[in-house]
N, C-alpha and C. Protein backbone atom coordinates (compact mmCIF):
# COMPACT_ATOMS: atom_id res chain seq x y z
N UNK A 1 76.95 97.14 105.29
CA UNK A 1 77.97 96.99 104.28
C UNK A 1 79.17 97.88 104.59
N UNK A 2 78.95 99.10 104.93
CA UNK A 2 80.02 100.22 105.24
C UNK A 2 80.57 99.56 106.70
N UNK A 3 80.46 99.09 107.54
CA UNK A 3 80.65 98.19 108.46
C UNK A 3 81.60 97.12 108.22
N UNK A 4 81.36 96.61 107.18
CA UNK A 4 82.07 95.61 106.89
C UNK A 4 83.63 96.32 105.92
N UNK A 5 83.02 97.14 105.28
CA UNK A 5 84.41 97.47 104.73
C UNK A 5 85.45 98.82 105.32
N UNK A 6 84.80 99.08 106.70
CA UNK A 6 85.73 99.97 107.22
C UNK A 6 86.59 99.21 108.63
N UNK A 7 86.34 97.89 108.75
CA UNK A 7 86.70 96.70 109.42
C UNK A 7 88.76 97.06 109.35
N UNK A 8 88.94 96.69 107.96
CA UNK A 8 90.56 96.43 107.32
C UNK A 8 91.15 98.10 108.04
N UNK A 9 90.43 99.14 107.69
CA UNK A 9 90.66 100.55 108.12
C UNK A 9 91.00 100.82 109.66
N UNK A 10 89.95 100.08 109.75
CA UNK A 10 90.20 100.13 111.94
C UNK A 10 91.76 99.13 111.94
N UNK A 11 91.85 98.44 111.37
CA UNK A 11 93.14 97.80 111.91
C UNK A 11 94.36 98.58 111.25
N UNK A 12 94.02 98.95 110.15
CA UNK A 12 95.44 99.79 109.76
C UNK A 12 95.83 101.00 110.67
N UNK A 13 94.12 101.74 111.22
CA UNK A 13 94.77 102.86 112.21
C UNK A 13 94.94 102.13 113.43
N UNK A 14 94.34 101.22 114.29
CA UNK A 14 94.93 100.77 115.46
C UNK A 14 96.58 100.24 115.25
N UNK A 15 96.56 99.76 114.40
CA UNK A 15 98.04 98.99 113.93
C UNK A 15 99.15 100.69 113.79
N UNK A 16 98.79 101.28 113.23
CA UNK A 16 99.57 102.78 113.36
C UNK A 16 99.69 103.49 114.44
N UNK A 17 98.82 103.19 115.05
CA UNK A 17 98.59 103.92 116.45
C UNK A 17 99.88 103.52 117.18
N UNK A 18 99.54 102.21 117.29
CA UNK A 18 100.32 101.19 118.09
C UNK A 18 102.26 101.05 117.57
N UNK A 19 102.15 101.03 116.29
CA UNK A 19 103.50 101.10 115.89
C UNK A 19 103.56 101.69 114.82
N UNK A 20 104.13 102.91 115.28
CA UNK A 20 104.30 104.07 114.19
C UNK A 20 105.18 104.18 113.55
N UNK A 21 106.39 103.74 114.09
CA UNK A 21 107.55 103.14 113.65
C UNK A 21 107.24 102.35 112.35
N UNK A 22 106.87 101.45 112.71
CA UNK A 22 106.86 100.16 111.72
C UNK A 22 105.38 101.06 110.18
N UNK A 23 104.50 101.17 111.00
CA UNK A 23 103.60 102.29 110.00
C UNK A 23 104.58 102.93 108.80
N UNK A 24 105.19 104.05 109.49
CA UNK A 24 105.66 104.76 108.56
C UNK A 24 106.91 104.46 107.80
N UNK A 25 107.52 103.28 107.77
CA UNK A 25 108.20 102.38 107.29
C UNK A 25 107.69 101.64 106.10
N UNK A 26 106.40 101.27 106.17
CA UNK A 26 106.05 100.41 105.62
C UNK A 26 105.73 100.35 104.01
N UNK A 27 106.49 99.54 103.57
CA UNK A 27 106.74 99.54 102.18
C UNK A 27 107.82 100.56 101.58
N UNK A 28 108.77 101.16 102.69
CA UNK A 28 110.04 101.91 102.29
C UNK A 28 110.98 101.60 102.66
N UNK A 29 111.07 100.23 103.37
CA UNK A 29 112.55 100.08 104.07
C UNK A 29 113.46 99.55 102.88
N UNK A 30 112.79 99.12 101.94
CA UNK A 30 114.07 98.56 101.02
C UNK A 30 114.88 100.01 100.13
N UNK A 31 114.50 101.47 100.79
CA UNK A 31 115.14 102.46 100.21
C UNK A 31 116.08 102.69 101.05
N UNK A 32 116.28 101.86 102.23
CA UNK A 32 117.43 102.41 103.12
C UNK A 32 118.57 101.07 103.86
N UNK A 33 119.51 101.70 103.51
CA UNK A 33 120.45 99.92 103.40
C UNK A 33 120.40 100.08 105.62
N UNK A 34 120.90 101.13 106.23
CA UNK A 34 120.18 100.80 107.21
C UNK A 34 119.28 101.27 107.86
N UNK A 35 118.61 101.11 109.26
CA UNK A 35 117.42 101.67 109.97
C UNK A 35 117.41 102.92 110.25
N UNK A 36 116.65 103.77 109.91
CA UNK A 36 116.39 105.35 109.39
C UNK A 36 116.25 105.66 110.91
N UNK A 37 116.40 106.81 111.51
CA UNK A 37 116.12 107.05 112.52
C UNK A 37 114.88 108.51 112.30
N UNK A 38 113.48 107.55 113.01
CA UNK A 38 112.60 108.52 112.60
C UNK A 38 112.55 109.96 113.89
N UNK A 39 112.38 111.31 113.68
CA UNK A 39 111.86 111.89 114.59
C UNK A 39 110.61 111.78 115.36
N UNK A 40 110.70 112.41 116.94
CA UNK A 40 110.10 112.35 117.93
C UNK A 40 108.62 113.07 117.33
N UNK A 41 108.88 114.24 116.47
CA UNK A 41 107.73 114.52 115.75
C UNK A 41 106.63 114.13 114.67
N UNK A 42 107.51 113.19 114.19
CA UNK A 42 106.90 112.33 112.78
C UNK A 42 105.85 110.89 113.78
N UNK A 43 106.62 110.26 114.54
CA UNK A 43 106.08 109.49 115.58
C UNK A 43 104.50 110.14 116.22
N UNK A 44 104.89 111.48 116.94
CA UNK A 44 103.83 111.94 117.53
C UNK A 44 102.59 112.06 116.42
N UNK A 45 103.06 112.61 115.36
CA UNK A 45 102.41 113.16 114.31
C UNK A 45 101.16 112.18 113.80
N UNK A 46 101.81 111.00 113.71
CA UNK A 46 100.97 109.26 112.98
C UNK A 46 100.22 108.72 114.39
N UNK A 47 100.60 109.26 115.61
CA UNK A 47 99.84 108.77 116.76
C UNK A 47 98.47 109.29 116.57
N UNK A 48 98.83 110.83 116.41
CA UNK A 48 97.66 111.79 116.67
C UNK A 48 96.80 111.66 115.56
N UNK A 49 97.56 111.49 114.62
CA UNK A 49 96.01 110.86 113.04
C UNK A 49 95.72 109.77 112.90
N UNK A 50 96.16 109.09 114.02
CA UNK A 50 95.55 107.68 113.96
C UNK A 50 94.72 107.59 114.64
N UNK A 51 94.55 108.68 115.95
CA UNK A 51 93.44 108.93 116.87
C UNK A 51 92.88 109.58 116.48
N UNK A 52 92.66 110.37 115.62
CA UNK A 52 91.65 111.49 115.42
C UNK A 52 91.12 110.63 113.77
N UNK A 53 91.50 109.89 113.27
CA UNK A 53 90.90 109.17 112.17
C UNK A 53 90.41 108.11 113.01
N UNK A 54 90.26 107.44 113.75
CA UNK A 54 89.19 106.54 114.15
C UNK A 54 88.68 107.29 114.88
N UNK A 55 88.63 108.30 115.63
CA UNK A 55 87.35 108.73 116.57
C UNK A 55 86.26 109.44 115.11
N UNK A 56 87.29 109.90 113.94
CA UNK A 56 85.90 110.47 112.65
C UNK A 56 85.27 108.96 112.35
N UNK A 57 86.56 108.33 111.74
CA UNK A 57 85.79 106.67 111.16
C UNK A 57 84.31 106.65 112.50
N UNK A 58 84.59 106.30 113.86
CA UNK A 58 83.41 106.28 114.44
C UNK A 58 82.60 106.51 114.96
N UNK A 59 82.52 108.24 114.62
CA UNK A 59 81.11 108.88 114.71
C UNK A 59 80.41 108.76 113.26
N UNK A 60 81.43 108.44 112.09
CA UNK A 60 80.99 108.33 110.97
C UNK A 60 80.02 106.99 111.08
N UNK A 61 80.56 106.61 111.37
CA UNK A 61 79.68 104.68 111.62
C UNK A 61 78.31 104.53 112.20
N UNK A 62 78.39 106.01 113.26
CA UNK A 62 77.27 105.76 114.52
C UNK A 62 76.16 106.78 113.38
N UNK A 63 76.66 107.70 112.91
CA UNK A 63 75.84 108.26 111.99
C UNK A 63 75.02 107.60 110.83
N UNK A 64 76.12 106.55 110.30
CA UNK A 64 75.45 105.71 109.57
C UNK A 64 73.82 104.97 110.00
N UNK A 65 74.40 104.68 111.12
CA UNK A 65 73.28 103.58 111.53
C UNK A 65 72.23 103.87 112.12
N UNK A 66 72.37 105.25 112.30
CA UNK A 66 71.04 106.05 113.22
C UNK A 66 70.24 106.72 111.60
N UNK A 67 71.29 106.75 110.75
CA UNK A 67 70.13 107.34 109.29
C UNK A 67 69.76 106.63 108.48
């Protein structure tokens, strides 16, 4: 069951991983009449918790299934 509902989760962090840009945008662009220019740090920042939240999500998973 936890399998099934941490499914939507893996794609929101692969999808962040992948475009962090668009991630940290999302659901705020209608506060900015034009394209915000994000820092090199805010970018790095959503890379690195997008990797370090799926490597927890999946030791969390492997834990699951071994208890």
């Amino acid at each position: 069951m936890f399998i099934i509902l941490s499914l939507p989760l893996y794609a929101v962090l692969v999808w962040s991983y992948f475009e962090p840009e668009e991630s940290l945008l999302w659901g705020k662009r209608w506060m900015y009449k034009e394209e915000p220019e994000l820092t090199e740090g805010a970018i790095r920042y959503t890379k690195i918790a997008s990797l370090i939240s799926i490597i927890v999500l999946t030791l969390i998973l492997i834990l699951a299934l071994i208890v």
